[in-house]
C-alpha atoms as a PDB file:
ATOM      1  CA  UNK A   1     -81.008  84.294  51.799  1.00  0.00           C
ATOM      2  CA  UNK A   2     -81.953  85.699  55.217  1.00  0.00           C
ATOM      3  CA  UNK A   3     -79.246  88.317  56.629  1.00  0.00           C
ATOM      4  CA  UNK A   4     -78.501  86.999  60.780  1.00  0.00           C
ATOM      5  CA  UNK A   5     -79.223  89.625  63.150  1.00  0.00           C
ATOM      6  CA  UNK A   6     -76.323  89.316  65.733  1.00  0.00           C
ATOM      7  CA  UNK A   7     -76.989  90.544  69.509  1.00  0.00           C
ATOM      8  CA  UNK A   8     -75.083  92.155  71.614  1.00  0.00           C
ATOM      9  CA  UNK A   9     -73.956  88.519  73.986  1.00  0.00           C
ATOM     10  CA  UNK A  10     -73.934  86.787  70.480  1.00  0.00           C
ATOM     11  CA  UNK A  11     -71.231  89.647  69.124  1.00  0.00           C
ATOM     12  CA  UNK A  12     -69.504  89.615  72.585  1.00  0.00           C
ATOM     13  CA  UNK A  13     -69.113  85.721  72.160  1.00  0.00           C
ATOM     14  CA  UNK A  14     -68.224  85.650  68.703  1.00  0.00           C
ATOM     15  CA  UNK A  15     -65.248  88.692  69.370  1.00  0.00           C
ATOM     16  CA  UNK A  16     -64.361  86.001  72.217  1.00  0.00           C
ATOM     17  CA  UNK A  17     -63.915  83.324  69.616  1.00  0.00           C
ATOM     18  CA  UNK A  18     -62.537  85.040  66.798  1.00  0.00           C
ATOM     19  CA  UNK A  19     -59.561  86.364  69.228  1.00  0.00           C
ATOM     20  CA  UNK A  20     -59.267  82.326  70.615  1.00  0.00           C
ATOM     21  CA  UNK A  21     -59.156  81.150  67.001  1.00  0.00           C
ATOM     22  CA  UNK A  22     -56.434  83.716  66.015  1.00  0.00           C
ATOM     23  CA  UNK A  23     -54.232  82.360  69.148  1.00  0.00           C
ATOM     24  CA  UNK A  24     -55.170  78.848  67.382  1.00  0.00           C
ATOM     25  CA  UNK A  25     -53.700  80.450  64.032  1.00  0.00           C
ATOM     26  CA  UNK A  26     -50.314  81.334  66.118  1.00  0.00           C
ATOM     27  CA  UNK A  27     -50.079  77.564  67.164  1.00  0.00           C
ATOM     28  CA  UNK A  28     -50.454  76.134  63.870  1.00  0.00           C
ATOM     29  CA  UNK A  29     -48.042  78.599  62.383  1.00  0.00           C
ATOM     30  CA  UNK A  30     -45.340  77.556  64.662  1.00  0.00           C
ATOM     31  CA  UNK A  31     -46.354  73.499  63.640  1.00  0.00           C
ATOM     32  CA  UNK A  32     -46.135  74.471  60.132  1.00  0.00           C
ATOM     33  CA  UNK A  33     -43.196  76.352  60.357  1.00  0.00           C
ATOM     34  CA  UNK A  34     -41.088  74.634  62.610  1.00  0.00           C
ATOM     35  CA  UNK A  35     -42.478  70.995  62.252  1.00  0.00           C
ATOM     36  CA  UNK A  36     -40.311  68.291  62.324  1.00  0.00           C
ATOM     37  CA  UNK A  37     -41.735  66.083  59.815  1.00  0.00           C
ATOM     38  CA  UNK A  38     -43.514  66.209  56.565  1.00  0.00           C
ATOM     39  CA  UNK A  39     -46.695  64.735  58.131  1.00  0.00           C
ATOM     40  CA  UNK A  40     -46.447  67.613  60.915  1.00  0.00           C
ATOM     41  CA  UNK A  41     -46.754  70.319  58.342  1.00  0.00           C
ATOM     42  CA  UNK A  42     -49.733  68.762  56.156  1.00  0.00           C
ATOM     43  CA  UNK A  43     -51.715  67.919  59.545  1.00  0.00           C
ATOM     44  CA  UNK A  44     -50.688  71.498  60.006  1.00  0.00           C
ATOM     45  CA  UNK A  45     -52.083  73.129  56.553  1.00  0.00           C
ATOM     46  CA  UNK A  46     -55.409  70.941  57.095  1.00  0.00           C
ATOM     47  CA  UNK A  47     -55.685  72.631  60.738  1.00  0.00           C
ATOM     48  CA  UNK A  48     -54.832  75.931  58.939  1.00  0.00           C
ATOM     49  CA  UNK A  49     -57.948  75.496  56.502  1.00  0.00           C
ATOM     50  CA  UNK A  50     -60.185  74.601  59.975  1.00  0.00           C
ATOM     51  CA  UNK A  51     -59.120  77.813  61.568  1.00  0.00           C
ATOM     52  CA  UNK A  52     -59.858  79.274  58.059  1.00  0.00           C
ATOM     53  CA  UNK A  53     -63.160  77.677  58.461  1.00  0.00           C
ATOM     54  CA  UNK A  54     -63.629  78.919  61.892  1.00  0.00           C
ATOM     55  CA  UNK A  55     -62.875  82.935  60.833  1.00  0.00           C
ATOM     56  CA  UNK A  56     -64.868  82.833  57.784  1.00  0.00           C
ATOM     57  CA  UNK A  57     -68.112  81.416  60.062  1.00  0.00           C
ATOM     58  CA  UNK A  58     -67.011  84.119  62.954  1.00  0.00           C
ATOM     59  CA  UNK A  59     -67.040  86.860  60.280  1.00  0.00           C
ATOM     60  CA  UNK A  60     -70.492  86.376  58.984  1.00  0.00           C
ATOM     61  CA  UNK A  61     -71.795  86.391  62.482  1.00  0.00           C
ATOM     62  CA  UNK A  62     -70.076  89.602  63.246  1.00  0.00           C
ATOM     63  CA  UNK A  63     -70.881  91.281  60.071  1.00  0.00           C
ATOM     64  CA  UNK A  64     -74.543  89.555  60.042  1.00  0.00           C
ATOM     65  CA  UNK A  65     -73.956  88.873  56.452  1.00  0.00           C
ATOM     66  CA  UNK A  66     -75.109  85.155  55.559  1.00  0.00           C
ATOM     67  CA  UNK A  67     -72.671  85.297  52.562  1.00  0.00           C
ATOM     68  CA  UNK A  68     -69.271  84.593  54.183  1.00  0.00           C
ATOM     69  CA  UNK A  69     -70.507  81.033  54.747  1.00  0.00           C
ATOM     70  CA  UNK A  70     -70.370  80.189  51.435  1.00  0.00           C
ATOM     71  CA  UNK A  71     -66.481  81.442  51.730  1.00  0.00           C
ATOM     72  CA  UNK A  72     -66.417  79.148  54.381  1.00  0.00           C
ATOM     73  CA  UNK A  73     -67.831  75.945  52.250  1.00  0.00           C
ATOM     74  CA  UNK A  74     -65.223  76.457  49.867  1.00  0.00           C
ATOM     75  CA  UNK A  75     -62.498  76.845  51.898  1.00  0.00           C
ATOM     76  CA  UNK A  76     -63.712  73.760  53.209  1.00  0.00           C
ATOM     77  CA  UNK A  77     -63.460  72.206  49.886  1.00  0.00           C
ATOM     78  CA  UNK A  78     -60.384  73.381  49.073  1.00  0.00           C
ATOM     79  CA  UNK A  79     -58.854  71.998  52.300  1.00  0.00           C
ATOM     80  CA  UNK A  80     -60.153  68.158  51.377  1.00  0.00           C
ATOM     81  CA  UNK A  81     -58.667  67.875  48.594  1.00  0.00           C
ATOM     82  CA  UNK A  82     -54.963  69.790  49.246  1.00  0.00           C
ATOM     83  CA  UNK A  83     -55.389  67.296  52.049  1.00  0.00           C
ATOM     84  CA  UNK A  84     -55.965  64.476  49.925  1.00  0.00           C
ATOM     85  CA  UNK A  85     -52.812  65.514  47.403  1.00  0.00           C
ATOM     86  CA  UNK A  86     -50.820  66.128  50.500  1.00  0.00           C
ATOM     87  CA  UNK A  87     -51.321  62.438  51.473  1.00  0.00           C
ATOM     88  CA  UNK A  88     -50.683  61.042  47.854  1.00  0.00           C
ATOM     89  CA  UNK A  89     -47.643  63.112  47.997  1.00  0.00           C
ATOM     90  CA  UNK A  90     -46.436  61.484  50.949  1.00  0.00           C
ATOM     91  CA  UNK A  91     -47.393  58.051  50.264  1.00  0.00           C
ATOM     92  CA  UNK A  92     -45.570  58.570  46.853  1.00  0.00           C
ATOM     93  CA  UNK A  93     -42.675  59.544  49.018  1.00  0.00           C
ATOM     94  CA  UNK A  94     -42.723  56.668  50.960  1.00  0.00           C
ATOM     95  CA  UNK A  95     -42.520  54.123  48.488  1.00  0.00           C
ATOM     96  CA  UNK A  96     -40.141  55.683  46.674  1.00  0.00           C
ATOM     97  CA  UNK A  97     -36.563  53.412  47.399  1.00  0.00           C
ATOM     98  CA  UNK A  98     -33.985  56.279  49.227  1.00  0.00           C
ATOM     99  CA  UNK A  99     -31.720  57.418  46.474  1.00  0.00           C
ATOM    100  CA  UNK A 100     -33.971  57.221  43.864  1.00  0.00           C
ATOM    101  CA  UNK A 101     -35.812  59.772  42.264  1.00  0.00           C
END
């Protein structure tokens, strides 16, 4: 695997991201925190894994280290399918009759 080579306007662009994406990270925290709704806080963790995503791809541009994108596949992965169980979880939920558990 072939180490990138990052330039100095690539670096300066991906700095520029990588401080967007952690204002992105304050916004979801506050949804997943503060959400008023189960559905608010899974749609919440997903977009947590996608700014996940987004640092681990940042990171192996600014290091120039190919590696970190295989970090960012499995985070990736991970997020599907806590996604998926999320939504089972809530369907289960919401066929459940109220006062019945």
């Amino acid at each position: 695997m072939t180490d990138l080579v990052p330039t100095d306007i690539v670096t300066l662009a991906a700095t520029m991201a990588a401080i967007i994406v952690g204002l992105a990270l304050l916004g979801v925290a506050w949804r997943l925190l503060l959400g008023p709704s189960a559905a608010d806080r899974v749609i919440a963790t997903d977009m947590l894994g996608l700014v996940a995503i987004a640092l681990a791809a940042l990171t192996a541009v600014l290091a120039a280290h190919a590696a970190f994108l295989d970090i960012a596949f499995a985070i990736a992965l991970f997020g599907f399918l806590g996604a998926v169980a999320f939504a089972g979880l809530l369907e289960g939920a919401a066929e459940r009759p109220a006062g019945k558990e």
